[in-house]
C-alpha atoms as a PDB file:
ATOM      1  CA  UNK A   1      96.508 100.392 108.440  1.00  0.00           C
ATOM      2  CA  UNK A   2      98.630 102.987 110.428  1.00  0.00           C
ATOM      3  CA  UNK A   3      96.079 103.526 112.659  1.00  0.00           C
ATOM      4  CA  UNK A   4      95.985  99.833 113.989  1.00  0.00           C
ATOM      5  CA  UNK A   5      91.813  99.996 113.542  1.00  0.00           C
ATOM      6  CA  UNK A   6      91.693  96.541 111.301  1.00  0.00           C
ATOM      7  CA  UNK A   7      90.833  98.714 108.237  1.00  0.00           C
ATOM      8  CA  UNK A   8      92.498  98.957 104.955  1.00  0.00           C
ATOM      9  CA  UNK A   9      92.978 102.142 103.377  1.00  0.00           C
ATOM     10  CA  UNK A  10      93.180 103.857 100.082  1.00  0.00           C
ATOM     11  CA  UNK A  11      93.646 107.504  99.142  1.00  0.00           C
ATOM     12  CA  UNK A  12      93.915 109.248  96.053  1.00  0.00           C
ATOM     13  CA  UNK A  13      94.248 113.355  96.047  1.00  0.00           C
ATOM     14  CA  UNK A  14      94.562 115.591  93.625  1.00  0.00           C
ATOM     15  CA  UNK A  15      95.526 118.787  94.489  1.00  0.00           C
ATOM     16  CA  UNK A  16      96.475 122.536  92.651  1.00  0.00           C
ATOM     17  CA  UNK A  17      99.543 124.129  94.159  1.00  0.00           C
ATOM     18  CA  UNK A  18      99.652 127.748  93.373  1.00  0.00           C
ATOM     19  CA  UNK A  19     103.137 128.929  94.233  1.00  0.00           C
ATOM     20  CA  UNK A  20     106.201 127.077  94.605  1.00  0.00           C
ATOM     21  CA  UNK A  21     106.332 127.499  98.557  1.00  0.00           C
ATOM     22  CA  UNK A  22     102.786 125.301  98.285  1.00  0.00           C
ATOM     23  CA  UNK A  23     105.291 122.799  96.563  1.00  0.00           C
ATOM     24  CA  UNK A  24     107.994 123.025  98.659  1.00  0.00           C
ATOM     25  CA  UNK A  25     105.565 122.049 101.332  1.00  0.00           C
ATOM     26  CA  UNK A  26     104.145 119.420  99.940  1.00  0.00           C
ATOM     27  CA  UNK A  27     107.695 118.081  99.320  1.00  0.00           C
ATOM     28  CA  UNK A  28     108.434 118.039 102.931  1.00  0.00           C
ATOM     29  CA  UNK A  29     105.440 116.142 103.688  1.00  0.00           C
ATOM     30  CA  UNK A  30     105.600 113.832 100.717  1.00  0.00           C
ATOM     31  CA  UNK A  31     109.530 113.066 101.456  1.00  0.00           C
ATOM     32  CA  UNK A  32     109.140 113.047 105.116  1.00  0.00           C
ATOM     33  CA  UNK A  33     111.604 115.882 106.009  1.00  0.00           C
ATOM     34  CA  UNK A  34     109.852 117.751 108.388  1.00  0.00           C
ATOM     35  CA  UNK A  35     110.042 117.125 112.118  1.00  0.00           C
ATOM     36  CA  UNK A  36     106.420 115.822 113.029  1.00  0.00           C
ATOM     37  CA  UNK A  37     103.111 115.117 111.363  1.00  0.00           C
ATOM     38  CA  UNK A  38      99.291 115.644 113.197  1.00  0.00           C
ATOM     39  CA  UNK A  39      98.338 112.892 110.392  1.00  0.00           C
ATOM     40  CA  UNK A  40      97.675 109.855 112.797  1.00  0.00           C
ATOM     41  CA  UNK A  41      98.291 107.345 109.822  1.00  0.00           C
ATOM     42  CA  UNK A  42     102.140 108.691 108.847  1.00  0.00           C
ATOM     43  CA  UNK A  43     104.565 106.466 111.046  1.00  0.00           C
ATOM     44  CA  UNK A  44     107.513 107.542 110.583  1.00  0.00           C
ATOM     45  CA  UNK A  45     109.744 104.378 111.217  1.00  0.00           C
ATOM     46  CA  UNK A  46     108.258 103.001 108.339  1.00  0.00           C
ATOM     47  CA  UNK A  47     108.785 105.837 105.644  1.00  0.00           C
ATOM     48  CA  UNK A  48     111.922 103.545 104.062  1.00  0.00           C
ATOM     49  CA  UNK A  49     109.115 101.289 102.763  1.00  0.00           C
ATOM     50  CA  UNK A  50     107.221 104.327 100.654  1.00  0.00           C
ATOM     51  CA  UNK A  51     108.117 103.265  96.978  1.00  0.00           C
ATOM     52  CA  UNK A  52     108.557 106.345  94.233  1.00  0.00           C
ATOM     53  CA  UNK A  53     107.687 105.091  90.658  1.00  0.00           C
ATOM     54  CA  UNK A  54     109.896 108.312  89.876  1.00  0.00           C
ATOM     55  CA  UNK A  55     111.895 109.302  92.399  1.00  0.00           C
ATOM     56  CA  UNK A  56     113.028 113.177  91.849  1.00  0.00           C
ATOM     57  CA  UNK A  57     116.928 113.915  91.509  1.00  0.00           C
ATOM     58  CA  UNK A  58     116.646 117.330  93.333  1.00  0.00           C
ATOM     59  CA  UNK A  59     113.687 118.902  95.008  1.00  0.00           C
ATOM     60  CA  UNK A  60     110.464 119.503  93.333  1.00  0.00           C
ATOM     61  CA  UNK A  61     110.234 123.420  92.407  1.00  0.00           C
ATOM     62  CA  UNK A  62     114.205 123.008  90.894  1.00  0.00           C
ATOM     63  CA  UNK A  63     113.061 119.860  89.000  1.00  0.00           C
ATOM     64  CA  UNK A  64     110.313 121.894  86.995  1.00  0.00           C
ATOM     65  CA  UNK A  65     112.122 124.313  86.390  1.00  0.00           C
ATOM     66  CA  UNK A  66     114.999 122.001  84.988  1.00  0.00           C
ATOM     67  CA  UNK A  67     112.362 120.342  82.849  1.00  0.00           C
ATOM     68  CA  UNK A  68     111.109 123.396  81.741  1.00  0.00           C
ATOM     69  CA  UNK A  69     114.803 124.605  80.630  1.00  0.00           C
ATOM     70  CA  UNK A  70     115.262 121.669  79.022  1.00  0.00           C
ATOM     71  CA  UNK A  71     112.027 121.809  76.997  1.00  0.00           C
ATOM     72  CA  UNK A  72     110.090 118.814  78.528  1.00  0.00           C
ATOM     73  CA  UNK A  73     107.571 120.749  79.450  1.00  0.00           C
ATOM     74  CA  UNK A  74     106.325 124.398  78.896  1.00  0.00           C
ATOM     75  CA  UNK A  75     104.729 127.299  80.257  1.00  0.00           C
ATOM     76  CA  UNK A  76     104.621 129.233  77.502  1.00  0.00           C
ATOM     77  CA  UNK A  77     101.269 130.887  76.757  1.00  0.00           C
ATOM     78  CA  UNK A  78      99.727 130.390  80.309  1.00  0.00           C
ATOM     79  CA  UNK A  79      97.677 132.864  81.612  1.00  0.00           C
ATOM     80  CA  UNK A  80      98.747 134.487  84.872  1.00  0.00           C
ATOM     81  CA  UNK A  81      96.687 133.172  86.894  1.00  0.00           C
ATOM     82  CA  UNK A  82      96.731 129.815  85.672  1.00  0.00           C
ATOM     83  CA  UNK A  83      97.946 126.563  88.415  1.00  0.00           C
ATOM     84  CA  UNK A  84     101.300 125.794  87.057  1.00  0.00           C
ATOM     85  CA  UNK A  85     101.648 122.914  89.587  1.00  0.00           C
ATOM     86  CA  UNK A  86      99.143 119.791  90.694  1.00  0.00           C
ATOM     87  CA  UNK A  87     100.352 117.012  92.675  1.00  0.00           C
ATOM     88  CA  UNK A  88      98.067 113.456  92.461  1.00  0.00           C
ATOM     89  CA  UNK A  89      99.035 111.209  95.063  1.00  0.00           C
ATOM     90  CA  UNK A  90      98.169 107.426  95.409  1.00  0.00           C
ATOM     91  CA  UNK A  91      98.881 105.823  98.362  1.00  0.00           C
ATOM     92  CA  UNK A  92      97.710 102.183  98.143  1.00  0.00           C
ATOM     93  CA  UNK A  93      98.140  99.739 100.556  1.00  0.00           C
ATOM     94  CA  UNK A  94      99.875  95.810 100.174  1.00  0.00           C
ATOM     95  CA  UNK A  95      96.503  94.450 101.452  1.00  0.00           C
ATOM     96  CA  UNK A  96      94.534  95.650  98.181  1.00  0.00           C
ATOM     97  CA  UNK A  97      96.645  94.467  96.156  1.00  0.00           C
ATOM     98  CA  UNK A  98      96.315  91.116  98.405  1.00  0.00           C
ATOM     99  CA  UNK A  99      92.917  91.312  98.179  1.00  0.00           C
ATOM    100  CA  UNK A 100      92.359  91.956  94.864  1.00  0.00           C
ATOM    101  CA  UNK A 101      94.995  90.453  92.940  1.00  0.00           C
ATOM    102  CA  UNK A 102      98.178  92.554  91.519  1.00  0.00           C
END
């Protein structure tokens, strides 16, 4: 309820990211490291209550790659133009889970 309208929120997005400067991007929104946002709902005195269910160790393009080195995951047969990266985001409020038990 960022926007202070009375309504509730919740987003889900799914999303390719083709290069790893798409996911370096998305990191700095996701992790709140750039400067300012034009998204009306991101206030950023309150980003120390965002809650990772798997918080990386380094930033996103190195921690592929480490899981790929370390065989957790592999590329190995993908076509060249396939989307080696996706991000799904849920960002669900306290109130749903208020409102509908949780």
């Amino acid at each position: 309820m960022a926007r202070n309208d009375g309504i509730h929120r919740t987003v889900a997005r799914n999303q390719d990211l083709e290069t790893p400067a798409d996911v370096a991007k998305v990191q700095e929104h996701n992790e709140r490291e750039k400067d300012s946002y034009s998204n009306q709902d991101i206030v950023p005195e309150r980003t120390s209550l965002n809650i990772h269910f798997k918080a990386s160790a380094d930033d996103y393009v190195k921690m592929f790659e480490q899981m790929e080195q370390d065989g957790v995951i592999s590329t190995r047969g993908l076509k060249p133009d396939a989307v080696k990266y996706g991000e799904l985001i849920f960002d669900v409020n306290s109130a749903y889970f208020y409102n509908h038990g949780g």
